[in-house]
PDB file of N, CA and C in Angstrom:
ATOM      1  N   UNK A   1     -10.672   9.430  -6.528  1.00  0.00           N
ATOM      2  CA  UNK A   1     -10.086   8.898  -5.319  1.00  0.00           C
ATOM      3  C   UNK A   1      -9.659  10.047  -4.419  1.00  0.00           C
ATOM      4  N   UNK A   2      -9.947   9.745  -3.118  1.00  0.00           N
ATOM      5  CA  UNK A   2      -9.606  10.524  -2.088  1.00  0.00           C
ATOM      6  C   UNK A   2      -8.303  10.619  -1.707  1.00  0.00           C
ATOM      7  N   UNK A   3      -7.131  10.882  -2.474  1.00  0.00           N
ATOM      8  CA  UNK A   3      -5.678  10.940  -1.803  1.00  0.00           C
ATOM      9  C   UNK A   3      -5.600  12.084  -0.893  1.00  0.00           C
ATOM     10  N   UNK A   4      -4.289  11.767  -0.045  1.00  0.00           N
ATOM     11  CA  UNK A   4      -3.829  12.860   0.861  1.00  0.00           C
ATOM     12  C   UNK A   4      -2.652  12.629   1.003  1.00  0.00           C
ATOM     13  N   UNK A   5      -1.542  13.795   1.732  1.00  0.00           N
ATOM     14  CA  UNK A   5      -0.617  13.253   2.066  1.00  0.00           C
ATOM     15  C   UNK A   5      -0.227  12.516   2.913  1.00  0.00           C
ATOM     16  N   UNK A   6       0.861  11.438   2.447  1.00  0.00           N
ATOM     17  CA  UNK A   6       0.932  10.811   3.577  1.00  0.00           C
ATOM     18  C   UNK A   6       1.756  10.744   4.637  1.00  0.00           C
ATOM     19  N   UNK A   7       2.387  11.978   4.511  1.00  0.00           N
ATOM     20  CA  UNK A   7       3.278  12.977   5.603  1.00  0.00           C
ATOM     21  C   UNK A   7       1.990  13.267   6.727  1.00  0.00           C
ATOM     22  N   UNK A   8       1.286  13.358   6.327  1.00  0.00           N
ATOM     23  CA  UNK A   8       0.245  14.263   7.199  1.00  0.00           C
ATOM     24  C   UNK A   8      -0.433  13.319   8.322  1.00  0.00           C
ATOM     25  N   UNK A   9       0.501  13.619   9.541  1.00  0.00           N
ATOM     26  CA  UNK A   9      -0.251  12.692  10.731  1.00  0.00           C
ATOM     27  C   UNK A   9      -1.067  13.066  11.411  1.00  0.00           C
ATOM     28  N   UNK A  10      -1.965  14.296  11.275  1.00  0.00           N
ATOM     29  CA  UNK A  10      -3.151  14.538  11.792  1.00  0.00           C
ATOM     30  C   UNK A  10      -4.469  13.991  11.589  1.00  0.00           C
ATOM     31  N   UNK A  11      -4.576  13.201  10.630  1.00  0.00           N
ATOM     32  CA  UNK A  11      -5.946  11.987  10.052  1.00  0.00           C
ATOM     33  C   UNK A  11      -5.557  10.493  10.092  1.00  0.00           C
ATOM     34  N   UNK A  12      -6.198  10.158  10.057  1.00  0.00           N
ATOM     35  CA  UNK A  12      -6.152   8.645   9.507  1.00  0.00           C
ATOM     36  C   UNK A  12      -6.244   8.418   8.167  1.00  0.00           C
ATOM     37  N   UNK A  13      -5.051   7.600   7.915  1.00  0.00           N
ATOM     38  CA  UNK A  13      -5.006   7.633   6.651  1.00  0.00           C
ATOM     39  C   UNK A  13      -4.443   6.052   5.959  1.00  0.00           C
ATOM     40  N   UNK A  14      -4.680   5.395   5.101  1.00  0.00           N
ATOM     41  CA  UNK A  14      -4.697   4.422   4.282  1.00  0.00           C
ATOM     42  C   UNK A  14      -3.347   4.466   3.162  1.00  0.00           C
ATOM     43  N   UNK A  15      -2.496   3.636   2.997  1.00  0.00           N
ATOM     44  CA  UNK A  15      -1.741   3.749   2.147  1.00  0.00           C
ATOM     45  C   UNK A  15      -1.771   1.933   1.332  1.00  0.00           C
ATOM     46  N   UNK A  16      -1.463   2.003   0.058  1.00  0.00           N
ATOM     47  CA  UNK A  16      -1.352   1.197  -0.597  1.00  0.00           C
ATOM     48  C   UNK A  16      -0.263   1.355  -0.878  1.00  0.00           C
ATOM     49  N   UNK A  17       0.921  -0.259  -0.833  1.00  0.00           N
ATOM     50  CA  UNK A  17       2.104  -0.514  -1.381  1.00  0.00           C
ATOM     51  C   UNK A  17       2.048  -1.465  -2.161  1.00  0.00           C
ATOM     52  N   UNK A  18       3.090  -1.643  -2.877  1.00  0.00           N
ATOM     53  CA  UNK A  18       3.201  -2.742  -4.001  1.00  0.00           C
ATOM     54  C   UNK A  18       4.863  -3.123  -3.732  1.00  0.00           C
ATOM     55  N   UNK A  19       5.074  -4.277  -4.144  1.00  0.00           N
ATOM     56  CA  UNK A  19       6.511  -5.155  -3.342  1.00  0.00           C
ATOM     57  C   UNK A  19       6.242  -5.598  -4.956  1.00  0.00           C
ATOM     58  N   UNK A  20       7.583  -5.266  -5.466  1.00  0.00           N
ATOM     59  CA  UNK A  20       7.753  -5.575  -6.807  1.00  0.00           C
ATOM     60  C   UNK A  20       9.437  -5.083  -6.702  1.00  0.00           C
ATOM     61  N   UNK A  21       9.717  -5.458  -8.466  1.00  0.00           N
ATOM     62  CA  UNK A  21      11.450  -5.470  -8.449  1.00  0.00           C
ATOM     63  C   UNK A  21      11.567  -4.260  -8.792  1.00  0.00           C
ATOM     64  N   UNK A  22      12.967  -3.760  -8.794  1.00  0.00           N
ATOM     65  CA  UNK A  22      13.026  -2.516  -8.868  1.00  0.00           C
ATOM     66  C   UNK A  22      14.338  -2.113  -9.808  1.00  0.00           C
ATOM     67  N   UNK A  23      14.410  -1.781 -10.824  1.00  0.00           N
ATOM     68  CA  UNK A  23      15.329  -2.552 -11.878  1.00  0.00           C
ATOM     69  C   UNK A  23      16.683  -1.403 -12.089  1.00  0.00           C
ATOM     70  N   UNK A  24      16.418  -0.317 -11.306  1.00  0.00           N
ATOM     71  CA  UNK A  24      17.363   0.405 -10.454  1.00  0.00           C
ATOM     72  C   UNK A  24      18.408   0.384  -9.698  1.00  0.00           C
ATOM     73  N   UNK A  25      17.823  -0.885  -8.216  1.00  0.00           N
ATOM     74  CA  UNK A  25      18.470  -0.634  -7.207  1.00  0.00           C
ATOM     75  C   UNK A  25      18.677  -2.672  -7.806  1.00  0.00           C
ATOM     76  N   UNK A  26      17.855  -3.102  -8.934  1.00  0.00           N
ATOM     77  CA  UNK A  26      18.044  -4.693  -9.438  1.00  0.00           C
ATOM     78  C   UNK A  26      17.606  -5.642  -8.252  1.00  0.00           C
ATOM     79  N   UNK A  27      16.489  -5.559  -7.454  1.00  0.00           N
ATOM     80  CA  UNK A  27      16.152  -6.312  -6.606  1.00  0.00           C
ATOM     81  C   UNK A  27      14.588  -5.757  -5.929  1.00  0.00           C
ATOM     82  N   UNK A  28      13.617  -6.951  -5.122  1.00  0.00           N
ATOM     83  CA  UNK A  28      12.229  -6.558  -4.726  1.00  0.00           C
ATOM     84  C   UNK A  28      12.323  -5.651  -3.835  1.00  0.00           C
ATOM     85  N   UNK A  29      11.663  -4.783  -3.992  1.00  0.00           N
ATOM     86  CA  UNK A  29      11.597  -3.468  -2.098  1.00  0.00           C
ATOM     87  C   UNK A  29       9.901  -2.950  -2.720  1.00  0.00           C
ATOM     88  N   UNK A  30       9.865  -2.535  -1.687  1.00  0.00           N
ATOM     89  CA  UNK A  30       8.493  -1.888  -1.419  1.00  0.00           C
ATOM     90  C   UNK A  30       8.329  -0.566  -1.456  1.00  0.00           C
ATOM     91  N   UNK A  31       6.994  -0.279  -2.457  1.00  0.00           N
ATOM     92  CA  UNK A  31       7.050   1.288  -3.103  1.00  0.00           C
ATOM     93  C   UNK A  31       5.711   1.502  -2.764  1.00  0.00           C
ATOM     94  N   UNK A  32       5.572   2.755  -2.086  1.00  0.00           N
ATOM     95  CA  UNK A  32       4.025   3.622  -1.386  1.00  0.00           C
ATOM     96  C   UNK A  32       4.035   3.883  -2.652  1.00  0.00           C
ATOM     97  N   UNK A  33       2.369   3.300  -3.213  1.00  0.00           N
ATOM     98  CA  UNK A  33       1.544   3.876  -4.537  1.00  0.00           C
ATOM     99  C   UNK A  33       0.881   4.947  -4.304  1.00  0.00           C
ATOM    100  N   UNK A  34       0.419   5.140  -2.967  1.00  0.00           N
ATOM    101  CA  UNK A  34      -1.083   6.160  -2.984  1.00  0.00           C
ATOM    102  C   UNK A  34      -1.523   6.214  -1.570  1.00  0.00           C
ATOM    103  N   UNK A  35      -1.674   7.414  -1.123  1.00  0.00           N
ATOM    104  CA  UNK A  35      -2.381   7.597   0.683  1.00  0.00           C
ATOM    105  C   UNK A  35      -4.186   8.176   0.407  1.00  0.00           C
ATOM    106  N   UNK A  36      -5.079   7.323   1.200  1.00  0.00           N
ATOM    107  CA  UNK A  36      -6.153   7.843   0.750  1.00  0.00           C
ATOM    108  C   UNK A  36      -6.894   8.156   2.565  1.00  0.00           C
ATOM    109  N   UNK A  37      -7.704   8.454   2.286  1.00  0.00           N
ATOM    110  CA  UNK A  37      -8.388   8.714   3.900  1.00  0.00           C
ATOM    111  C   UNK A  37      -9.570   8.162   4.194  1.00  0.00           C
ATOM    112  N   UNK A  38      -9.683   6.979   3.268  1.00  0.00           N
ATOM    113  CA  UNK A  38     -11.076   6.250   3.954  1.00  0.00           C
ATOM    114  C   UNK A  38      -9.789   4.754   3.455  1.00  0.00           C
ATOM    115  N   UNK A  39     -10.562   3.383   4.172  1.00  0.00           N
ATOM    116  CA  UNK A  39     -10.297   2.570   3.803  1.00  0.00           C
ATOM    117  C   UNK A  39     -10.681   1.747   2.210  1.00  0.00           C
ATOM    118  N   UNK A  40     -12.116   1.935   1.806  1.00  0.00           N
ATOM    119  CA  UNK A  40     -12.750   1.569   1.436  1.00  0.00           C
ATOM    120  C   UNK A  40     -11.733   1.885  -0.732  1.00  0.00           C
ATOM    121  N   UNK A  41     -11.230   3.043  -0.509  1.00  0.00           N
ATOM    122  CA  UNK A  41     -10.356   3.402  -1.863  1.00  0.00           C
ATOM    123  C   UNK A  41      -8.978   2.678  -1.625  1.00  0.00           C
ATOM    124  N   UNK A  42      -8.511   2.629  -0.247  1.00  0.00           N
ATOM    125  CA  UNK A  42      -7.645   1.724  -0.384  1.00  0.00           C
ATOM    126  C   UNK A  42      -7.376   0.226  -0.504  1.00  0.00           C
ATOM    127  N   UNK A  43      -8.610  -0.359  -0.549  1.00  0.00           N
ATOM    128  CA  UNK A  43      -9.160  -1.636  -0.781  1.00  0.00           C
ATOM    129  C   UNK A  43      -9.373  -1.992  -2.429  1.00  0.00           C
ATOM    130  N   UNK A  44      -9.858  -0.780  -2.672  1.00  0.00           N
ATOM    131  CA  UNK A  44     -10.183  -0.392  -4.334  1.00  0.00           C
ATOM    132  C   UNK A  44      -8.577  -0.944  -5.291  1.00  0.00           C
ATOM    133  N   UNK A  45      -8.341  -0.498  -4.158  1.00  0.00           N
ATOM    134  CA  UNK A  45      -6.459  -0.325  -5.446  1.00  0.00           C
ATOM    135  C   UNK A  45      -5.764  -1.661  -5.446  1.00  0.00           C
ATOM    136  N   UNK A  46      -6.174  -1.500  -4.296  1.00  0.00           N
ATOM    137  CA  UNK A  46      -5.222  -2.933  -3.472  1.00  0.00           C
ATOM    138  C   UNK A  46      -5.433  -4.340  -4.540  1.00  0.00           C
ATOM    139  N   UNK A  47      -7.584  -4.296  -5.049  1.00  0.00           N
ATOM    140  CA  UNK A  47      -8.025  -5.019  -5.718  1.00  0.00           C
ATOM    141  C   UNK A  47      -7.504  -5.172  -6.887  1.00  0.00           C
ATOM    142  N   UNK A  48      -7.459  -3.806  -7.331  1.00  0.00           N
ATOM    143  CA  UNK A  48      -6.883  -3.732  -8.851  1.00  0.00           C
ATOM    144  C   UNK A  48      -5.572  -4.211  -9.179  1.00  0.00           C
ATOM    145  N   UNK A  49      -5.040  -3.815  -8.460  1.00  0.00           N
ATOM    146  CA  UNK A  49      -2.977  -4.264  -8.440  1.00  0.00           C
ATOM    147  C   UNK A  49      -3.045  -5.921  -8.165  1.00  0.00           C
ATOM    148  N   UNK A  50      -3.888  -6.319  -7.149  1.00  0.00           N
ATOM    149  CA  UNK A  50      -3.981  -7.976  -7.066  1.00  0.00           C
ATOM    150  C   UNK A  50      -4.370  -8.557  -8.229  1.00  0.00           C
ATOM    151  N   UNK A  51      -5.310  -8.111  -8.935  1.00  0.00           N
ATOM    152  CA  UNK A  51      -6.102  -8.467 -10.310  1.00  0.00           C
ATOM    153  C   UNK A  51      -4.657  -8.572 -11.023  1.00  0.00           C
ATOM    154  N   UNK A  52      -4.234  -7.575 -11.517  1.00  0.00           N
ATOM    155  CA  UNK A  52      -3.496  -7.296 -12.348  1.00  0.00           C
ATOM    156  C   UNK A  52      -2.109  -8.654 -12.217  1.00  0.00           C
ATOM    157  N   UNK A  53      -1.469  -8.611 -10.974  1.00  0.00           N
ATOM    158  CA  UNK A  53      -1.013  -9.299 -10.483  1.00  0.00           C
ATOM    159  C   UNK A  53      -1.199 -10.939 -10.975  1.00  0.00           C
ATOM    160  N   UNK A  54      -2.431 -11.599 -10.144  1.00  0.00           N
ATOM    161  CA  UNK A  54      -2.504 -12.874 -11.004  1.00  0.00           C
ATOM    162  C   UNK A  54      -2.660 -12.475 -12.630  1.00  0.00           C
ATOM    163  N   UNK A  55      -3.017 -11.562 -12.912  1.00  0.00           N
ATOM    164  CA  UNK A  55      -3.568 -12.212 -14.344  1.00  0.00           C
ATOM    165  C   UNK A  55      -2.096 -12.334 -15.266  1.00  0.00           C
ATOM    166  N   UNK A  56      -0.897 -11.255 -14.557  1.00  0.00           N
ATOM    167  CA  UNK A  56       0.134 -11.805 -14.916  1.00  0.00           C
ATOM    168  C   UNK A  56       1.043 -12.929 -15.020  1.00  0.00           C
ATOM    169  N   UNK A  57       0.704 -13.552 -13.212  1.00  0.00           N
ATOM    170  CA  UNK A  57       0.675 -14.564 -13.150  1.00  0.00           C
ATOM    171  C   UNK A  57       0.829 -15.872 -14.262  1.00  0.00           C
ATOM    172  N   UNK A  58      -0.646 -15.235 -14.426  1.00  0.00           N
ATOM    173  CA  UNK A  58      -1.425 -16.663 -15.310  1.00  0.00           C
ATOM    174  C   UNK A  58      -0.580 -16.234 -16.672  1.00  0.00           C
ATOM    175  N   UNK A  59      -0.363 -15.203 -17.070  1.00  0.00           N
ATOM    176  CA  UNK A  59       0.794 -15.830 -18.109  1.00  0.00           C
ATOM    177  C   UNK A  59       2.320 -16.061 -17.948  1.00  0.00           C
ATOM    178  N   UNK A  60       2.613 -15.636 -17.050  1.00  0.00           N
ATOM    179  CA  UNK A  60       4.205 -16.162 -16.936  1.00  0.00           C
ATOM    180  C   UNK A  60       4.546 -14.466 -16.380  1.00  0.00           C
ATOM    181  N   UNK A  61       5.014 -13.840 -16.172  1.00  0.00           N
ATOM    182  CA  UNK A  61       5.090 -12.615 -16.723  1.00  0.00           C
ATOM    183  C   UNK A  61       5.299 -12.129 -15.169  1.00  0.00           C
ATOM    184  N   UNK A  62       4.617 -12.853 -13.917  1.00  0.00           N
ATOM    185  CA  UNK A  62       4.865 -11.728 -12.695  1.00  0.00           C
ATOM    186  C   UNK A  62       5.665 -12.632 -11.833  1.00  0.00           C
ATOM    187  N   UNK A  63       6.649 -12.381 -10.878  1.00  0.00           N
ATOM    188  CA  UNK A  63       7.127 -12.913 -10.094  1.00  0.00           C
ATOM    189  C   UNK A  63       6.231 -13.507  -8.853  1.00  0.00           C
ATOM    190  N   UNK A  64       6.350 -14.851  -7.967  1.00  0.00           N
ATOM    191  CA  UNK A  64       5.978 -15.018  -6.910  1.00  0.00           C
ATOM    192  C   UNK A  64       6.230 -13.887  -5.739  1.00  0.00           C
ATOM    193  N   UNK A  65       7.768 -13.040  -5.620  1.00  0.00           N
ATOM    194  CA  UNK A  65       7.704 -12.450  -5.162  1.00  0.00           C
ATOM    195  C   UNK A  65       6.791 -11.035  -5.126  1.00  0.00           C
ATOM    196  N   UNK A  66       6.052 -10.556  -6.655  1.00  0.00           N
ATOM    197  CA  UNK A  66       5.611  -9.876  -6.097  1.00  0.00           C
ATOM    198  C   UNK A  66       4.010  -9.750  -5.312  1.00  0.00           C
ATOM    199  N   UNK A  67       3.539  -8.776  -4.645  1.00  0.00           N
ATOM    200  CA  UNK A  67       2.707  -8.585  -3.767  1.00  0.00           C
ATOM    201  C   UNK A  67       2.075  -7.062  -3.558  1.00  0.00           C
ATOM    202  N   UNK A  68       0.497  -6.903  -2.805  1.00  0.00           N
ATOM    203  CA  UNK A  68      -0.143  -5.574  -2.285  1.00  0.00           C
ATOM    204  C   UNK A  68       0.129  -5.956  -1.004  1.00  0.00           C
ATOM    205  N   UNK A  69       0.342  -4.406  -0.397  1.00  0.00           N
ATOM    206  CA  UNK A  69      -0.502  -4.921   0.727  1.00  0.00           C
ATOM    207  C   UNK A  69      -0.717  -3.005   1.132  1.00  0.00           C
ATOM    208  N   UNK A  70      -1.782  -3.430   2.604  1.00  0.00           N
ATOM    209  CA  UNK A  70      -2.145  -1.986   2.961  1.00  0.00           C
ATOM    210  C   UNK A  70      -1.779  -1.842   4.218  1.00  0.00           C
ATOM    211  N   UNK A  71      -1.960  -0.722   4.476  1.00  0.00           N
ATOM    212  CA  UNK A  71      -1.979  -0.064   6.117  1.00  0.00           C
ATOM    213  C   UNK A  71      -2.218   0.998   6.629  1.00  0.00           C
ATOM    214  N   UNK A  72      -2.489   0.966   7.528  1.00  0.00           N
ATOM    215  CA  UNK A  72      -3.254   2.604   8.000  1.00  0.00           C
ATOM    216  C   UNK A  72      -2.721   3.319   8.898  1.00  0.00           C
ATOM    217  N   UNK A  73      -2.956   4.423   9.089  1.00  0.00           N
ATOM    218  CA  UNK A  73      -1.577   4.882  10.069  1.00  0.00           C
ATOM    219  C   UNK A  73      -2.966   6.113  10.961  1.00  0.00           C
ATOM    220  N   UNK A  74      -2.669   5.738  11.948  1.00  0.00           N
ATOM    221  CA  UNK A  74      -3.977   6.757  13.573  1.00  0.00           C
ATOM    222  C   UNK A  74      -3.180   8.003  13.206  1.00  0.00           C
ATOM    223  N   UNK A  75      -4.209   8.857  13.676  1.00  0.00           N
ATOM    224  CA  UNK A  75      -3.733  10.483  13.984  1.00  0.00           C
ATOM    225  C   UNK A  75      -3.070  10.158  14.836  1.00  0.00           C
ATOM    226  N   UNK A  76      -1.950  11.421  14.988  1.00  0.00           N
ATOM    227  CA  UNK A  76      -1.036  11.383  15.950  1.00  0.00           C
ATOM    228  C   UNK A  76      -1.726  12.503  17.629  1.00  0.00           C
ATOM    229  N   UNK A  77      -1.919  12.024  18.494  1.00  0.00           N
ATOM    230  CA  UNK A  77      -2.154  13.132  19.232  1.00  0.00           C
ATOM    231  C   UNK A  77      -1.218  13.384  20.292  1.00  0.00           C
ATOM    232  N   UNK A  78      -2.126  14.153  21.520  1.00  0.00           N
ATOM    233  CA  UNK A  78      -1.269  14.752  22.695  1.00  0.00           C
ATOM    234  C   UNK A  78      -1.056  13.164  23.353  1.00  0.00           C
ATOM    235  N   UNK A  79      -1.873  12.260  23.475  1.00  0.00           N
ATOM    236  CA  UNK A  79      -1.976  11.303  24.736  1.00  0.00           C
ATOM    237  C   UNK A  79      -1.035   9.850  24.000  1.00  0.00           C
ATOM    238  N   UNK A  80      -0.800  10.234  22.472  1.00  0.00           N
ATOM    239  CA  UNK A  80       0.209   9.048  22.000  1.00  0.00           C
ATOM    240  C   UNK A  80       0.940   9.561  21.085  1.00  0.00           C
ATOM    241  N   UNK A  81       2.326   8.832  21.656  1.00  0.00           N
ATOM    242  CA  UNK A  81       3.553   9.587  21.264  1.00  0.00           C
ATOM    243  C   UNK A  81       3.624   9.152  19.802  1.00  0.00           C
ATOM    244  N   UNK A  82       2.818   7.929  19.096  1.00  0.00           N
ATOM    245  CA  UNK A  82       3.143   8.251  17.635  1.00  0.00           C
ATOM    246  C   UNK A  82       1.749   7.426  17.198  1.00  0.00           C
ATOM    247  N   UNK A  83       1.297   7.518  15.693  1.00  0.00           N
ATOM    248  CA  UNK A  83       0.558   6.835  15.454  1.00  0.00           C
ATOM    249  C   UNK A  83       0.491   4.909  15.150  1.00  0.00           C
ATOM    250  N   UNK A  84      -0.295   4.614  15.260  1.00  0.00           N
ATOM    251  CA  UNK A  84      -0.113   2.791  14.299  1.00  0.00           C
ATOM    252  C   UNK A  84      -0.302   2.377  13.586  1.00  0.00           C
ATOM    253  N   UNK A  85       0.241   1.485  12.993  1.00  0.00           N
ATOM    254  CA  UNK A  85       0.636   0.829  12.018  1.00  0.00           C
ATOM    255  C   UNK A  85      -0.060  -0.715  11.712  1.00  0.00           C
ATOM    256  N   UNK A  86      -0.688  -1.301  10.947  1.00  0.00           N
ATOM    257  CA  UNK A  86      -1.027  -2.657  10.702  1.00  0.00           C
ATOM    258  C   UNK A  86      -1.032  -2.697   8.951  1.00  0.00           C
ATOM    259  N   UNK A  87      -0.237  -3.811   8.743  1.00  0.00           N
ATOM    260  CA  UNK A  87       0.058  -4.183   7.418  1.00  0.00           C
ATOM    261  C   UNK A  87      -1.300  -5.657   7.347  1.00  0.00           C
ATOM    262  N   UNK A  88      -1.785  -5.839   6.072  1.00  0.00           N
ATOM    263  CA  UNK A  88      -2.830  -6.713   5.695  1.00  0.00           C
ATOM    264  C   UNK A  88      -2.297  -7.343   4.268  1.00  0.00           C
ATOM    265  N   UNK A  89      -1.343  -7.750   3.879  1.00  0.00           N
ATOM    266  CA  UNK A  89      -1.338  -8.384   2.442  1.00  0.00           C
ATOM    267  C   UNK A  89      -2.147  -9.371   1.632  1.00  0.00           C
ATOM    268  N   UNK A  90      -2.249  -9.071   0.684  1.00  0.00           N
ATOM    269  CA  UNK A  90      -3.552  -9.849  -0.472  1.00  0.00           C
ATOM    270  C   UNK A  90      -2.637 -10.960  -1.025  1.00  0.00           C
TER     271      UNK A  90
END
């Protein structure tokens, strides 16, 4: 897999999150798994964590609350003051 950072606003870049509990802070929040630079690996993951997801499901075992989802973030340049953002959840 193609990771990068995902500090790094000079590319376009793909991040996969997962919305699960967090047995720390004892409640759901949302945790960046992985920044990649094509879409196509971040689709990859997204699949796998959804898989994983129902199949927990199907035994009892995962919450309704949890969830994937992705988003991509534009290079940042001279002509826009920041990059964008679009979330897609599975």
């Amino acid at each position: 897999m193609a990771e990068v950072d995902p500090n790094d606003k000079s590319i376009m870049s793909y991040t996969v999150r997962h919305h699960r509990f967090d047995p720390e802070t004892n409640h759901f929040r949302w945790f960046n798994l992985k920044t990649f630079d094509n879409e196509a690996e971040m689709v990859r993951l997204m699949n796998e964590i959804f898989e994983d997801i129902e199949r927990r499901r199907l035994l009892g075992q995962a919450s309704p609350k949890e969830q994937v989802a992705g988003s991509h973030n534009e290079p940042s340049s001279e002509m826009k003051t920041h990059g964008g953002s679009a979330y897609s959840a599975i």
